[in-house]
C-alpha atoms as a PDB file:
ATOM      1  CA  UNK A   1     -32.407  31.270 -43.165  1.00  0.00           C
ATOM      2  CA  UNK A   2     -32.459  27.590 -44.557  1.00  0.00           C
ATOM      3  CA  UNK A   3     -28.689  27.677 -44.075  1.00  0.00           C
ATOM      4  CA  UNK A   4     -29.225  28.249 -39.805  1.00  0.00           C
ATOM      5  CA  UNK A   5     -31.831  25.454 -39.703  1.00  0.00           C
ATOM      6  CA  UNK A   6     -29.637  22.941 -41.461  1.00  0.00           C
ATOM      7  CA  UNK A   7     -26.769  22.972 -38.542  1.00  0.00           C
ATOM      8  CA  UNK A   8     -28.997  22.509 -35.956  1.00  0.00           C
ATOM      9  CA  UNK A   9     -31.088  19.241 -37.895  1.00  0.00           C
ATOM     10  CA  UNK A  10     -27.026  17.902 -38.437  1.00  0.00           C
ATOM     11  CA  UNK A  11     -26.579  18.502 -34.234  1.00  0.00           C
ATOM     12  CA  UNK A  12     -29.826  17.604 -33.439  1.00  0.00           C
ATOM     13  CA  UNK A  13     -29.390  14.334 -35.521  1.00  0.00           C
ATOM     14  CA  UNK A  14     -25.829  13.102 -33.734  1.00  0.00           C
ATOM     15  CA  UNK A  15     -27.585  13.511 -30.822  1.00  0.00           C
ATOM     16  CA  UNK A  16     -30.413  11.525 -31.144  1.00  0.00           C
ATOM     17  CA  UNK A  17     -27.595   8.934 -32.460  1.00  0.00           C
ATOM     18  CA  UNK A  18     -25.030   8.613 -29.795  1.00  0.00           C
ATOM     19  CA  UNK A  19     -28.344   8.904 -27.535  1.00  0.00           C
ATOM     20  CA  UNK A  20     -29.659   5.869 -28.948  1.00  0.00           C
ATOM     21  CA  UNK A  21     -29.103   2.617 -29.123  1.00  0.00           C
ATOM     22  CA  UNK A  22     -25.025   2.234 -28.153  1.00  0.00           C
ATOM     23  CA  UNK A  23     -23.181   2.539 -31.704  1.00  0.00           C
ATOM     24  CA  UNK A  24     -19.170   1.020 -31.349  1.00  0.00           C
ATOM     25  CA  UNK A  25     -17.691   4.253 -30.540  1.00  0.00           C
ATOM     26  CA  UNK A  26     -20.112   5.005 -27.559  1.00  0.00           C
ATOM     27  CA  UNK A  27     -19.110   1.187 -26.438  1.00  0.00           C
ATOM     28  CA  UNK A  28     -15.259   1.523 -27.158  1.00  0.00           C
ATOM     29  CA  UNK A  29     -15.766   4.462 -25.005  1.00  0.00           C
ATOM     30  CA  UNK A  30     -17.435   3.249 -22.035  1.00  0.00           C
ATOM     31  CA  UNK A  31     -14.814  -0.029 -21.935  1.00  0.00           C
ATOM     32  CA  UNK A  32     -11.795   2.093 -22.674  1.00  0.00           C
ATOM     33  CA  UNK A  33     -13.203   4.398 -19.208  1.00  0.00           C
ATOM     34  CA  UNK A  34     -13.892   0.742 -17.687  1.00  0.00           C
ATOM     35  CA  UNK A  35     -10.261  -0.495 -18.313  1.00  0.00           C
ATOM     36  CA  UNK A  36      -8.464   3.145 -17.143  1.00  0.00           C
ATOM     37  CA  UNK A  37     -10.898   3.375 -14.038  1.00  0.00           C
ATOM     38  CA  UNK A  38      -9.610  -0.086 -12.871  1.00  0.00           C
ATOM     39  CA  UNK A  39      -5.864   0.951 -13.903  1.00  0.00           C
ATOM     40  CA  UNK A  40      -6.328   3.631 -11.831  1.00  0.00           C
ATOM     41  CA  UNK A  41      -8.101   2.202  -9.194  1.00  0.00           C
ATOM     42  CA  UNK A  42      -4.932  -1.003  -9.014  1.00  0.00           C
ATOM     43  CA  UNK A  43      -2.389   1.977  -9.440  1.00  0.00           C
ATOM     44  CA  UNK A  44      -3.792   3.831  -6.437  1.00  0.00           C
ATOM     45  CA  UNK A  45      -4.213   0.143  -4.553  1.00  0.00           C
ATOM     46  CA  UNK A  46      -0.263  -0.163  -5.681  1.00  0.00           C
ATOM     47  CA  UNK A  47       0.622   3.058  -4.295  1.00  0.00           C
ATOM     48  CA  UNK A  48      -0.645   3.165  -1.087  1.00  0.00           C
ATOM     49  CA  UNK A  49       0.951  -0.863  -0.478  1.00  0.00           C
ATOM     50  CA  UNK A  50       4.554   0.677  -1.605  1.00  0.00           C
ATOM     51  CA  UNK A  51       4.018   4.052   0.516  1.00  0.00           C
ATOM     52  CA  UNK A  52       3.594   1.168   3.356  1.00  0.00           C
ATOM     53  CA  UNK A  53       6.122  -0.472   2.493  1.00  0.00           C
ATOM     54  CA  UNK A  54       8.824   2.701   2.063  1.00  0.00           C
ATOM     55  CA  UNK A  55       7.310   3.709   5.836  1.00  0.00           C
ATOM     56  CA  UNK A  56       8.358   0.369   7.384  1.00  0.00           C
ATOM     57  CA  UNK A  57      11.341   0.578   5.785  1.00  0.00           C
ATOM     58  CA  UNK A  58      12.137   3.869   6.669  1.00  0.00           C
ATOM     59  CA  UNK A  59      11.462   2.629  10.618  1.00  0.00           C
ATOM     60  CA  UNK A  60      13.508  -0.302  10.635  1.00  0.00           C
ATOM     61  CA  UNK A  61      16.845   2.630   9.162  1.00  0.00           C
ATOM     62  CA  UNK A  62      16.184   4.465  12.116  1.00  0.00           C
ATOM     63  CA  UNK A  63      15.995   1.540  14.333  1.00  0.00           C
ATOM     64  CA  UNK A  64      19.231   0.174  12.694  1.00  0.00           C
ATOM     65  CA  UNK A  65      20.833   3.550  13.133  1.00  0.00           C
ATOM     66  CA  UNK A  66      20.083   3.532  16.885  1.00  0.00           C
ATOM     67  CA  UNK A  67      21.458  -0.188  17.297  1.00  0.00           C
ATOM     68  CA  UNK A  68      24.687   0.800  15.421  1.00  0.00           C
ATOM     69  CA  UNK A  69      25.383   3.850  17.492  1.00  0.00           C
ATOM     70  CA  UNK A  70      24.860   2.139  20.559  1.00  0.00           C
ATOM     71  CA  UNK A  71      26.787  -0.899  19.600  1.00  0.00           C
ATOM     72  CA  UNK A  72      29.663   2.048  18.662  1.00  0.00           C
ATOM     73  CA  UNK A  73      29.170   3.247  22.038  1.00  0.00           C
ATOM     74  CA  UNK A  74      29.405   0.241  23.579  1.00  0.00           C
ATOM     75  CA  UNK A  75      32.796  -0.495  21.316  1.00  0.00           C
ATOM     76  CA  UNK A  76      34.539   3.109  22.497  1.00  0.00           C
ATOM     77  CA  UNK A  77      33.457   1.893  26.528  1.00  0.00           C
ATOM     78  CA  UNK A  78      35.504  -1.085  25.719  1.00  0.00           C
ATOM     79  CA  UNK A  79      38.373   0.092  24.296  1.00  0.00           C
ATOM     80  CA  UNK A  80      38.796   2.688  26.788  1.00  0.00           C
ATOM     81  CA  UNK A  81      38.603  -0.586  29.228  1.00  0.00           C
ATOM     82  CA  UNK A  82      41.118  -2.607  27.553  1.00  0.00           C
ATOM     83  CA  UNK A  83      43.278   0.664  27.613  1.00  0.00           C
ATOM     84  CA  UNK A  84      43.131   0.959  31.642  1.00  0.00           C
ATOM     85  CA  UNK A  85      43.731  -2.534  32.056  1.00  0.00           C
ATOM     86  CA  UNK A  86      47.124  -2.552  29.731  1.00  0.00           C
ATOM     87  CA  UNK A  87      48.173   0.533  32.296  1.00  0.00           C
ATOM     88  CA  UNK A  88      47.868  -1.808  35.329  1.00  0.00           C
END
């Protein structure tokens, strides 16, 4: 029965330890969780600037598109002008 009881003092004990007063590991911890919550939080900042970034890019393509098929447009409406004048 001594064997069951000794467990439980061992668990009991590393509790009251990393309970207590902060030991290295508990403060290597909380700085490691520190330094990836502010990676995470610059990396989600990041993100959300380049998403931006892709979506204004994306709009000025399909504004570029439109201005190059109208400028083709507007190329085709002269050449077929040029051809009716060479017939005259």
């Amino acid at each position: 029965m001594s064997s069951h009881a000794r467990p439980e003092t061992s668990a009991s004990h590393s509790l009251k330890r990393f309970s207590g007063k902060p030991n290295n590991a508990n403060v290597n911890y909380k700085r490691a969780e520190d330094e990836m919550k502010k990676s995470y939080h610059g990396q989600k900042s990041e993100n959300t600037k380049l998403q931006q970034q892709i979506t204004t890019l994306k709009t000025e393509k399909t504004n570029l598109q439109q201005h190059l098929l109208d400028l083709q447009r507007r190329v085709a409406e002269l050449e077929l002008q040029i051809g009716h004048e060479d017939h005259h």
